[in-house]
N, C-alpha and C. Protein backbone atom coordinates (compact mmCIF):
# COMPACT_ATOMS: atom_id res chain seq x y z
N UNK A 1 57.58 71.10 202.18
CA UNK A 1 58.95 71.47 201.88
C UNK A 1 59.88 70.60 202.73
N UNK A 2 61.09 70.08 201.93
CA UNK A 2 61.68 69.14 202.67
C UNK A 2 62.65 70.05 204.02
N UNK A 3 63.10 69.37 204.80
CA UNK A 3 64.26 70.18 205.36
C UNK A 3 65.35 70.56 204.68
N UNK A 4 65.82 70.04 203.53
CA UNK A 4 67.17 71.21 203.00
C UNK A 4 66.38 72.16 202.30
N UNK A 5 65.32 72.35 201.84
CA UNK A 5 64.72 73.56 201.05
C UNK A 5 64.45 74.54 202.17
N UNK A 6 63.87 74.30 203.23
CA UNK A 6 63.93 75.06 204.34
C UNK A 6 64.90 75.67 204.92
N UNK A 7 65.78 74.34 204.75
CA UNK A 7 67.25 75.57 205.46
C UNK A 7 67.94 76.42 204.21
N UNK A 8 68.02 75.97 203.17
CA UNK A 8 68.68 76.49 201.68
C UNK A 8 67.86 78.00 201.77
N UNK A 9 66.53 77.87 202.30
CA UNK A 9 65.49 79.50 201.73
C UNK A 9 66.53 80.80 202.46
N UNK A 10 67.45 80.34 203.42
CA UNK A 10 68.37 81.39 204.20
C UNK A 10 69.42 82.25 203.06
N UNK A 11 69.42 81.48 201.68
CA UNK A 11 70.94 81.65 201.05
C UNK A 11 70.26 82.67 199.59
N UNK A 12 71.13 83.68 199.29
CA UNK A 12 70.83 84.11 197.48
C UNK A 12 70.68 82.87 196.98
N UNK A 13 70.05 83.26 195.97
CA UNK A 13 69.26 82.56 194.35
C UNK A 13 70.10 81.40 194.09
N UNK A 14 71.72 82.22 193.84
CA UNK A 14 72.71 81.72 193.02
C UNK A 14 73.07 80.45 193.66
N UNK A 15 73.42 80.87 195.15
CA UNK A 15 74.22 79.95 196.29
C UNK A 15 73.22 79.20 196.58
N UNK A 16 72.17 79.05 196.40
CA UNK A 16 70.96 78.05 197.04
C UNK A 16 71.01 76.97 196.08
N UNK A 17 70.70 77.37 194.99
CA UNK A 17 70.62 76.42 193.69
C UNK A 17 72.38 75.62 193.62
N UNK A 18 73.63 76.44 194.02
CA UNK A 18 74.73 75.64 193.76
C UNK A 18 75.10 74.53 195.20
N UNK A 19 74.51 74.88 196.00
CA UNK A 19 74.26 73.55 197.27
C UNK A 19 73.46 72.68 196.50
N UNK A 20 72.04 73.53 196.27
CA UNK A 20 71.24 71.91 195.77
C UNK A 20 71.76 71.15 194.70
N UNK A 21 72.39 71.61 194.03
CA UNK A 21 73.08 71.17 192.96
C UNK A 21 74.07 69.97 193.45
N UNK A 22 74.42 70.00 194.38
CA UNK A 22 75.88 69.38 194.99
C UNK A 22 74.93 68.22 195.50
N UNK A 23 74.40 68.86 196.45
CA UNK A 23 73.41 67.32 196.99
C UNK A 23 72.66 66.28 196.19
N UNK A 24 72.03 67.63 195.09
CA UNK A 24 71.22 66.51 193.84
C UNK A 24 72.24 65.29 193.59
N UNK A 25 73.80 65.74 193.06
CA UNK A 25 74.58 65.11 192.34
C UNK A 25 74.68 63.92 193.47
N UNK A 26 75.06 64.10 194.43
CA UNK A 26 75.48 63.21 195.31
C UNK A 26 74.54 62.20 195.76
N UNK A 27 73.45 62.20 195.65
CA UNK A 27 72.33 61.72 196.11
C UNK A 27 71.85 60.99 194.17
N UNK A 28 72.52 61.67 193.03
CA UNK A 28 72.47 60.83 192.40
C UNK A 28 73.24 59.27 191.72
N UNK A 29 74.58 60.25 192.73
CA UNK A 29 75.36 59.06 192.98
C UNK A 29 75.54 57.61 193.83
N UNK A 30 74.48 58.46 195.27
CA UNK A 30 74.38 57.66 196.24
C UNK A 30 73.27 57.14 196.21
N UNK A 31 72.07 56.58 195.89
CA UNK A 31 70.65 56.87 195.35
C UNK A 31 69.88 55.93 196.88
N UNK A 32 70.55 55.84 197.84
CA UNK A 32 70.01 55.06 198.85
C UNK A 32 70.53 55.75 200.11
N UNK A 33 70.97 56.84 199.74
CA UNK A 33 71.80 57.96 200.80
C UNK A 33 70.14 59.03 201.24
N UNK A 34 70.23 58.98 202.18
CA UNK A 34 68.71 59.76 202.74
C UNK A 34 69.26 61.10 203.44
N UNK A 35 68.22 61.82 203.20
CA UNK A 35 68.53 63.41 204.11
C UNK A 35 68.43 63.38 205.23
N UNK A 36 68.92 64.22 205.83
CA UNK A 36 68.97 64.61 207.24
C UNK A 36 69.32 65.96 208.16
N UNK A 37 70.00 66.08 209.05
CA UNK A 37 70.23 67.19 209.57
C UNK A 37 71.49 66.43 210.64
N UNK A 38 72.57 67.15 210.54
CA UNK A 38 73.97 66.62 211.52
C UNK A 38 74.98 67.50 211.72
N UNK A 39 74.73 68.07 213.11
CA UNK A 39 76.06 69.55 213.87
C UNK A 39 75.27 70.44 212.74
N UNK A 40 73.93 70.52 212.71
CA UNK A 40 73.46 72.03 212.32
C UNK A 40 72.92 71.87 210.44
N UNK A 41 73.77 71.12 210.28
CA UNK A 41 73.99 71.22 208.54
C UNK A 41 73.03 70.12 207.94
N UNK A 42 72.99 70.73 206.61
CA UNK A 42 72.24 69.03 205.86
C UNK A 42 73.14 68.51 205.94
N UNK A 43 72.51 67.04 205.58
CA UNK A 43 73.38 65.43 205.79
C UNK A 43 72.75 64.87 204.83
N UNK A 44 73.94 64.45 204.12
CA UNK A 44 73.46 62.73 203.51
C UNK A 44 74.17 61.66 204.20
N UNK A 45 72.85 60.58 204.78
CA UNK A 45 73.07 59.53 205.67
C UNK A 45 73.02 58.49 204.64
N UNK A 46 74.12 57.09 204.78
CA UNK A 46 74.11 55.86 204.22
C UNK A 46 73.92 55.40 205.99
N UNK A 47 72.75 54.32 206.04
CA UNK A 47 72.42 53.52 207.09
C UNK A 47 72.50 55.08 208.37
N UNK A 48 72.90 54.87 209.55
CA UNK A 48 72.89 55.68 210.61
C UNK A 48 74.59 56.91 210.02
N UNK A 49 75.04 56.96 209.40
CA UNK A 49 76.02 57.06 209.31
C UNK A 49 76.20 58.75 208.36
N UNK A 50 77.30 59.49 208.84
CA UNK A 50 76.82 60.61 208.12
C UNK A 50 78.37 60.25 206.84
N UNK A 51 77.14 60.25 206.01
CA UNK A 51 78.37 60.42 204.68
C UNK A 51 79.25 61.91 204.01
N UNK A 52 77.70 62.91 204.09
CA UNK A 52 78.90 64.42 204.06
C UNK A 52 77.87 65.25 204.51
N UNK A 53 78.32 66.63 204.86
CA UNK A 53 77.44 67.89 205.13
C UNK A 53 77.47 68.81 204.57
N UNK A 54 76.92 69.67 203.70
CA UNK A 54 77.11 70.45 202.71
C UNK A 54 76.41 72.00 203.15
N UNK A 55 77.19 73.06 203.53
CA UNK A 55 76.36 74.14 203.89
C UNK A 55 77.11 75.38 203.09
N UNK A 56 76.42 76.66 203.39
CA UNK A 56 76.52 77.76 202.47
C UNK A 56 76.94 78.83 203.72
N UNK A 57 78.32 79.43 203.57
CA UNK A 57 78.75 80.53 204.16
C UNK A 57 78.71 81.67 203.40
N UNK A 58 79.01 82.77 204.10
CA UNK A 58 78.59 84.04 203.42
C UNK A 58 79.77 84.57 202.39
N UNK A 59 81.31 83.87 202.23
CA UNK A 59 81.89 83.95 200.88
C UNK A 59 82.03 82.82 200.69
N UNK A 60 81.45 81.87 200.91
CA UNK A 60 81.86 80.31 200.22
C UNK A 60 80.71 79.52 200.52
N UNK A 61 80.57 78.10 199.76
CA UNK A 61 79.85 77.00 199.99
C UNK A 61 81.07 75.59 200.42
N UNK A 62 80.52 74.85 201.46
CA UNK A 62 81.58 74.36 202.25
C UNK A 62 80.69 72.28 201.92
N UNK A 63 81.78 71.72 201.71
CA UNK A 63 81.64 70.44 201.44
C UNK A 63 82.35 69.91 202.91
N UNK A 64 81.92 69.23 203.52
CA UNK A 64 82.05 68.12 205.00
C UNK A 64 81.94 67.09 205.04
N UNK A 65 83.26 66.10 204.32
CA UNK A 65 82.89 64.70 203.87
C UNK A 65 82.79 64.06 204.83
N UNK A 66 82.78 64.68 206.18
CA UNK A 66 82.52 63.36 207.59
C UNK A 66 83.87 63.08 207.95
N UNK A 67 84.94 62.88 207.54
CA UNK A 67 86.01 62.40 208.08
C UNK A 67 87.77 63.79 207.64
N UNK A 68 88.35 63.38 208.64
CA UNK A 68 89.72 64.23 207.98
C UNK A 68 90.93 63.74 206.79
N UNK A 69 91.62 64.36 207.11
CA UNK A 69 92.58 63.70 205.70
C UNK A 69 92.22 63.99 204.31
N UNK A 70 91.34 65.01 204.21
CA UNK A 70 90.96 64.61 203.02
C UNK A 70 91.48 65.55 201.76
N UNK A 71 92.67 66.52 202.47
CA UNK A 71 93.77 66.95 201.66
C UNK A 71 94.73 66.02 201.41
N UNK A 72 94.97 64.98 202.23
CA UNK A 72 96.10 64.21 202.03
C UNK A 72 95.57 63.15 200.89
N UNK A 73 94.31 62.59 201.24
CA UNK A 73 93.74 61.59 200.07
C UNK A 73 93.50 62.05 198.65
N UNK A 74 93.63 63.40 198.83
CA UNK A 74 93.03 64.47 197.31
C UNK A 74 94.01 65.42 196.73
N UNK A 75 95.08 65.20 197.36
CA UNK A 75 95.89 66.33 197.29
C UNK A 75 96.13 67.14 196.37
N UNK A 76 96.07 66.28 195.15
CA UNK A 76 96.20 67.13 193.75
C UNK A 76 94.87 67.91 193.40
N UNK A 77 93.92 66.40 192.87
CA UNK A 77 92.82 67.17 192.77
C UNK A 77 91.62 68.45 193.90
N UNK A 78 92.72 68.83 194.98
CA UNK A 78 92.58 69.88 195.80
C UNK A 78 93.02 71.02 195.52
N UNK A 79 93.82 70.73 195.08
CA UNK A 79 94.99 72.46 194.85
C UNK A 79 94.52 73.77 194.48
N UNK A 80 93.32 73.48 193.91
CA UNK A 80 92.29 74.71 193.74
C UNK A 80 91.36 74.97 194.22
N UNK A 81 90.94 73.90 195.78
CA UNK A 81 90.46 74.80 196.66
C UNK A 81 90.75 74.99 198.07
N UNK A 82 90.60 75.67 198.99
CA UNK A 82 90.63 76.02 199.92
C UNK A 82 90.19 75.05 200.99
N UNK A 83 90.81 74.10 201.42
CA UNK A 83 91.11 72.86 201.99
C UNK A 83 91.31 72.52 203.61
N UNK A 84 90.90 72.02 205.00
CA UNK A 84 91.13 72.25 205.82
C UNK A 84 90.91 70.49 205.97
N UNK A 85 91.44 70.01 207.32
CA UNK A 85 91.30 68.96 207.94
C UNK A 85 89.58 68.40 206.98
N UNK A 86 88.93 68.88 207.73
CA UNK A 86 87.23 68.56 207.28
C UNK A 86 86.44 69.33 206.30
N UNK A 87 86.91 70.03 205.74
CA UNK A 87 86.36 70.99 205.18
C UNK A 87 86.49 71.30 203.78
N UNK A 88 86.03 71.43 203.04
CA UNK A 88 86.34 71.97 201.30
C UNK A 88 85.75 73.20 200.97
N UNK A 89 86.24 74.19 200.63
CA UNK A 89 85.70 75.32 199.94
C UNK A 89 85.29 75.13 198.64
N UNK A 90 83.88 75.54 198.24
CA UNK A 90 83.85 75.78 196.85
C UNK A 90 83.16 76.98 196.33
N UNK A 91 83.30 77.27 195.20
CA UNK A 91 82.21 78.36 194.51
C UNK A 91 80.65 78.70 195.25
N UNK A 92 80.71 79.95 195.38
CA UNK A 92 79.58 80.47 195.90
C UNK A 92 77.95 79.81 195.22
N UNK A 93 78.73 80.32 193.80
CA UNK A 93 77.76 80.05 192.32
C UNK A 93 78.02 79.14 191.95
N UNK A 94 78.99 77.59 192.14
CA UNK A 94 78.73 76.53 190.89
C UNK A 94 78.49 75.81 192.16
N UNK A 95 78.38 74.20 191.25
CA UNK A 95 78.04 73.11 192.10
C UNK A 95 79.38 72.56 192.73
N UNK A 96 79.60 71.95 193.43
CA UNK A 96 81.04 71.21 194.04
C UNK A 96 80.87 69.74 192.53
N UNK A 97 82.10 70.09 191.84
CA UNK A 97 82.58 69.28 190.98
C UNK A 97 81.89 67.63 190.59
N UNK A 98 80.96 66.95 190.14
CA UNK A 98 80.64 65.64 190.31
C UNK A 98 81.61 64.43 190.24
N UNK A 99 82.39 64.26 189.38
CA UNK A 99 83.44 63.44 189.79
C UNK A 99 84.59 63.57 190.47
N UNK A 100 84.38 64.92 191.18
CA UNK A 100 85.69 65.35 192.62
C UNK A 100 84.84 64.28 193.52
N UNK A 101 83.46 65.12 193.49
CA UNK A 101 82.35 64.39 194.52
C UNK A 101 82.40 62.83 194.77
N UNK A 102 82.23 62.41 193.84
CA UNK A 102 82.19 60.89 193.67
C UNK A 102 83.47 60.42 194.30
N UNK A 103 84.62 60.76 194.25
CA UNK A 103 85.57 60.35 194.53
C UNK A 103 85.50 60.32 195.76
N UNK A 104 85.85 61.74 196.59
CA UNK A 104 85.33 61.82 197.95
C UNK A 104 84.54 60.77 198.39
N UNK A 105 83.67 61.05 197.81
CA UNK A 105 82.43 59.99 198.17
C UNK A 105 82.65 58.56 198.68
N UNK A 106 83.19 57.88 197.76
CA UNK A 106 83.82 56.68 197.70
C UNK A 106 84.71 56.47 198.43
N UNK A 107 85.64 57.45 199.10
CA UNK A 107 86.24 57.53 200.03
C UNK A 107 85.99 57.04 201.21
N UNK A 108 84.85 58.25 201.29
CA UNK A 108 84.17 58.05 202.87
C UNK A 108 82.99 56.61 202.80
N UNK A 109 83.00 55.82 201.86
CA UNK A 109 82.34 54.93 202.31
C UNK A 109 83.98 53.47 202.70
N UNK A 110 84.22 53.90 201.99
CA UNK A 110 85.54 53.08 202.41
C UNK A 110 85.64 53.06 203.86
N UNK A 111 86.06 54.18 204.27
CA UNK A 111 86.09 54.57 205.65
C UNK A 111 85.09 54.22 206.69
N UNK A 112 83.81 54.39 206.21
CA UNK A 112 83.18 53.87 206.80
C UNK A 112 83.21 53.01 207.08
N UNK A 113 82.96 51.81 205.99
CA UNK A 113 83.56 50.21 206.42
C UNK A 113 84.26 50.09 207.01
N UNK A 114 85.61 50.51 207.29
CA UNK A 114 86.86 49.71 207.45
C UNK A 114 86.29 50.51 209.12
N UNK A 115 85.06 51.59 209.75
CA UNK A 115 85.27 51.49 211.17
C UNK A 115 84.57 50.62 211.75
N UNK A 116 84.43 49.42 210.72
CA UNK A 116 83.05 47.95 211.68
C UNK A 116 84.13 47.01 211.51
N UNK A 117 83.70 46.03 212.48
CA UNK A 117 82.56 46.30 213.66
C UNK A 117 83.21 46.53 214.74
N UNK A 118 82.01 48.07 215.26
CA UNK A 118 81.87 48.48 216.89
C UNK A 118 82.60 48.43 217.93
N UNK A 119 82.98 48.46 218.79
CA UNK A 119 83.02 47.77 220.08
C UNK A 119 82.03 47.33 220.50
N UNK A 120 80.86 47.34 220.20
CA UNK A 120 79.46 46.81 221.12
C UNK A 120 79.57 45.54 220.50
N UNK A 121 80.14 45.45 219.33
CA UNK A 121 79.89 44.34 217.87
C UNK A 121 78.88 44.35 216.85
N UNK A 122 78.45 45.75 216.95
CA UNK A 122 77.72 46.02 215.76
C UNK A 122 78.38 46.01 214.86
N UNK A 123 77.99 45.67 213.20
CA UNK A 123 78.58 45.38 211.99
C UNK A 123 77.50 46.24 211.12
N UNK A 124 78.96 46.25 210.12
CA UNK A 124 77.82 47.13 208.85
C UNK A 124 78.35 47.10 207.79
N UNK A 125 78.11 46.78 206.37
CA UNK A 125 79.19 46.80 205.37
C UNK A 125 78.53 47.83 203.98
N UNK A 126 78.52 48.76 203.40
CA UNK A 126 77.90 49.65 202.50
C UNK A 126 78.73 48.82 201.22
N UNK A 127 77.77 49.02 200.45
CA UNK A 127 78.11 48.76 198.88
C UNK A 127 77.88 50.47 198.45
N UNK A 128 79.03 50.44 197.32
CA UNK A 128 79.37 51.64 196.55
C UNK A 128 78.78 53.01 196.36
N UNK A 129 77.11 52.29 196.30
CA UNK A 129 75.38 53.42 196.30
C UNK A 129 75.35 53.48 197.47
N UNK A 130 75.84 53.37 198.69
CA UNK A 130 75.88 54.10 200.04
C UNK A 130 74.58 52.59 200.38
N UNK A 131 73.93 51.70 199.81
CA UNK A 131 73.01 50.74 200.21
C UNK A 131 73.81 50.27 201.14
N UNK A 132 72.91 49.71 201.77
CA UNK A 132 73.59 48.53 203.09
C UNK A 132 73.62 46.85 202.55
N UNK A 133 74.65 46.16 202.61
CA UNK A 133 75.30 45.46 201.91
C UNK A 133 74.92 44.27 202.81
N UNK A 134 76.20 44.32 204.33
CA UNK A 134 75.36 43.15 204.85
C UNK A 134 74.95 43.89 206.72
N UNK A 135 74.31 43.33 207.76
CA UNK A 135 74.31 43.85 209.01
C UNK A 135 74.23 42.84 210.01
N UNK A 136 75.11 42.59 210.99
CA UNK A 136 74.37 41.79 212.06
C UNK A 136 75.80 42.33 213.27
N UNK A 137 75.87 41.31 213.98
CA UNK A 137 76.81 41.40 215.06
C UNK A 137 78.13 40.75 215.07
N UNK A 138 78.92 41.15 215.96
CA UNK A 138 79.82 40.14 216.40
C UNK A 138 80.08 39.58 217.94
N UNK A 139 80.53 39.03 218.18
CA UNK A 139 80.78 38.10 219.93
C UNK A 139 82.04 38.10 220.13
N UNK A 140 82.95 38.58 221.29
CA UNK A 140 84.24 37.85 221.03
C UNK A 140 84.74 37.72 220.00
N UNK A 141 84.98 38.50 218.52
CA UNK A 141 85.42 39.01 217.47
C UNK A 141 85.15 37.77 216.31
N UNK A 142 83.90 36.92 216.99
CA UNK A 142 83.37 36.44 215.99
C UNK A 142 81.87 36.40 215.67
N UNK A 143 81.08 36.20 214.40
CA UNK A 143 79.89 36.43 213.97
C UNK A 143 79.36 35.61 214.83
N UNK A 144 78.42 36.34 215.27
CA UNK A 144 77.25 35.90 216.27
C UNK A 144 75.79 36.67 216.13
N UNK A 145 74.89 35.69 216.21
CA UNK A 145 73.61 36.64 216.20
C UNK A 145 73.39 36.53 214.88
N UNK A 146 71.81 37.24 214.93
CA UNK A 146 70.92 37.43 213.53
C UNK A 146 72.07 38.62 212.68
N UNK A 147 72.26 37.80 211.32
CA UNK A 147 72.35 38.67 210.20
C UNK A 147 71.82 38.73 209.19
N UNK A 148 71.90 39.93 208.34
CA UNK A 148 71.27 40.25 207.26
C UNK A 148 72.23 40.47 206.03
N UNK A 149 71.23 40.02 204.67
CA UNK A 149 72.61 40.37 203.27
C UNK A 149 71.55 41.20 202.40
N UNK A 150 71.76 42.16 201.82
CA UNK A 150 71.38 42.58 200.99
C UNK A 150 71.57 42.89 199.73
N UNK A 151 71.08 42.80 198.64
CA UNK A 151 71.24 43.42 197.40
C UNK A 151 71.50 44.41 196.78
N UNK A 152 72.57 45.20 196.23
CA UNK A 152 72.89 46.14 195.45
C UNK A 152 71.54 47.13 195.60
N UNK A 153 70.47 46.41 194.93
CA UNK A 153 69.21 47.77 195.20
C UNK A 153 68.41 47.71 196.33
N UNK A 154 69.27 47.26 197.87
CA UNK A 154 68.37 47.32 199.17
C UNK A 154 67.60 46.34 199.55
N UNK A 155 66.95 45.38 198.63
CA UNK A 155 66.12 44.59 198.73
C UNK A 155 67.43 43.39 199.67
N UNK A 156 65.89 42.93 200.91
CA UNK A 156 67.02 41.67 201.54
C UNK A 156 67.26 40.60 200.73
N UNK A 157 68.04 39.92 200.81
CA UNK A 157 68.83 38.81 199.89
C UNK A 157 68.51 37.68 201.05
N UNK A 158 69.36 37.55 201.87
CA UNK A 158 69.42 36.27 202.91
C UNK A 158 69.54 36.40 204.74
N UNK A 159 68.64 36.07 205.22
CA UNK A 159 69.32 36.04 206.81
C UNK A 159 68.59 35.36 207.76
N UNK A 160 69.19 35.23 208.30
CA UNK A 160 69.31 34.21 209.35
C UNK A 160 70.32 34.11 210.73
N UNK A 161 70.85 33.21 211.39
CA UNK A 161 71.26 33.39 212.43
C UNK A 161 72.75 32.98 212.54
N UNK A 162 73.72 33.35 213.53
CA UNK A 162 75.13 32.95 213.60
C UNK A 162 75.59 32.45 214.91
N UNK A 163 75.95 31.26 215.63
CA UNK A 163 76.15 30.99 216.98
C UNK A 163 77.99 30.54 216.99
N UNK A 164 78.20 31.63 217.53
CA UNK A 164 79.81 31.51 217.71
C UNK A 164 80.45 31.36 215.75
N UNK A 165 79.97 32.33 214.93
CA UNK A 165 80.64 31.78 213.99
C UNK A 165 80.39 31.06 212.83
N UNK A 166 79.87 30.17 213.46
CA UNK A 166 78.77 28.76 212.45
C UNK A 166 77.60 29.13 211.92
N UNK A 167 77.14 29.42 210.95
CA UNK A 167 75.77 29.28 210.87
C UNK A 167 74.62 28.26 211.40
N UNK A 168 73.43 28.98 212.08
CA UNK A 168 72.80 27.98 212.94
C UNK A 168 71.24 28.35 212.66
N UNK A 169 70.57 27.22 213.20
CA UNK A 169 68.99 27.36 212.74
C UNK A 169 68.60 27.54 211.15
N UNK A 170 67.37 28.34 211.12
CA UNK A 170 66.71 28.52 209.71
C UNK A 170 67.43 29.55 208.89
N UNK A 171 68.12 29.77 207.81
CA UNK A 171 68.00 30.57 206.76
C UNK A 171 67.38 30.35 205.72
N UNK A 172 66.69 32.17 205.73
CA UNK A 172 65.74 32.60 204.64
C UNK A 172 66.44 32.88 203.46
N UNK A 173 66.19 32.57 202.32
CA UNK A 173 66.58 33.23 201.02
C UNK A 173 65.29 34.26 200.23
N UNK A 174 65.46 35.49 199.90
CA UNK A 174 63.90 36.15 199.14
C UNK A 174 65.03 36.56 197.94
N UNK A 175 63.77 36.59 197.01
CA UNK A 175 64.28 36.78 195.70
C UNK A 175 63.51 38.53 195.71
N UNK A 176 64.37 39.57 195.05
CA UNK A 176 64.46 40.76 194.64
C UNK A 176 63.01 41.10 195.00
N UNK A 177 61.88 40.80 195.06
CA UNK A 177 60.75 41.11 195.28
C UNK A 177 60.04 40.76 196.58
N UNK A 178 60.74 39.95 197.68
CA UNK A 178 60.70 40.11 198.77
C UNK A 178 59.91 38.57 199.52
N UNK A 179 60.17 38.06 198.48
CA UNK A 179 58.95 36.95 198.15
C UNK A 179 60.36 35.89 198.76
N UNK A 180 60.19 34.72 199.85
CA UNK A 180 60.33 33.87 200.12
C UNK A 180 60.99 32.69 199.26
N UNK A 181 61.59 32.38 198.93
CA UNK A 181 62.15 31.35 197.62
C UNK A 181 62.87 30.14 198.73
N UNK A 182 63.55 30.40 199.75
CA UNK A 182 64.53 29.01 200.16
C UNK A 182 64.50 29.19 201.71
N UNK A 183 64.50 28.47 202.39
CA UNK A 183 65.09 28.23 203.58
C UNK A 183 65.70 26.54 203.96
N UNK A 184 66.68 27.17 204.71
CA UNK A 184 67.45 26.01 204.78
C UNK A 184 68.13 26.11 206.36
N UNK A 185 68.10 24.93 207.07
CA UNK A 185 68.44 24.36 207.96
C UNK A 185 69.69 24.15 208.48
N UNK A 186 70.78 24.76 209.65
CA UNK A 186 71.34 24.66 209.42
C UNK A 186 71.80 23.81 211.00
């Protein structure tokens, strides 16, 4: 049994099935978004990163897209529910809406992006499916160090190394199957 079926076995019939419902959707939206556990609740994670938390109170089921504002970004399509800084109320018994979801969704990957890179100079860039797009570092607010590019379906695309900026040494190219196709000298 995974961990959200474990924690879901706490909730009625109705309310168990309208969480899983919410996560199914989201996880069919996000299809590279992985489970987890974050401040108590399930999580769907893109890379280290919590994208939302979805738990079941005793008159409501509560959506936690990870970030605030999200009456101000939704405002209309909010008005019918019960809305806080972080928080969304929904139906005990249905699922949280799929294209409210998606929207949200898309939101918080926005957001996500726009908080890289780091102060350490870690970098991270998500494509739309919550996949990881590209990863490496920065120096003095420029690319430095090993990076990575990836493909829409996860698979690595290209990487290699960055010295102050420039591309430097060997880059690898693999084609969708992981298989080696180019390297080039730089």
């Amino acid at each position: 049994m995974d961990i959200f079926a474990a924690h879901m076995k706490k909730f009625p019939r109705e309310q168990r099935l309208a969480l899983m419902k919410t996560i199914e959707s989201a996880e069919e939206l996000f299809p590279l978004a992985t489970r987890g556990v974050a401040w108590g609740m399930p999580t769907l994670k893109i890379g280290e990163e919590n994208l939302c938390h979805i738990e079941g109170f005793k008159n409501h089921n509560s959506l936690f897209p990870s970030f605030g504002a999200i009456s101000e970004l939704f405002e209309k399509e909010l008005s019918k529910y019960t809305v806080s800084k972080g928080t969304i109320h929904f139906d005990m018994d249905k699922p949280f809406p799929k294209p409210l979801l998606k929207k949200i969704l898309l939101a918080r990957i926005d957001q996500i992006n726009k908080g890289y890179p780091k102060k350490n100079g870690q970098f991270l860039e998500f494509y739309k499916n919550g996949g990881i797009k590209a990863e490496g570092k920065y120096k003095a607010g420029v690319i430095h160090g090993e990076w990575k590019f990836y493909r829409l379906d996860g698979s690595l695309m290209r990487c290699g190394f960055f010295k102050n900026g420039e591309q430097s040494g060997i880059w690898k190219t693999f084609d969708a199957k992981g298989r080696l196709v180019k390297e080039t000298q730089f």
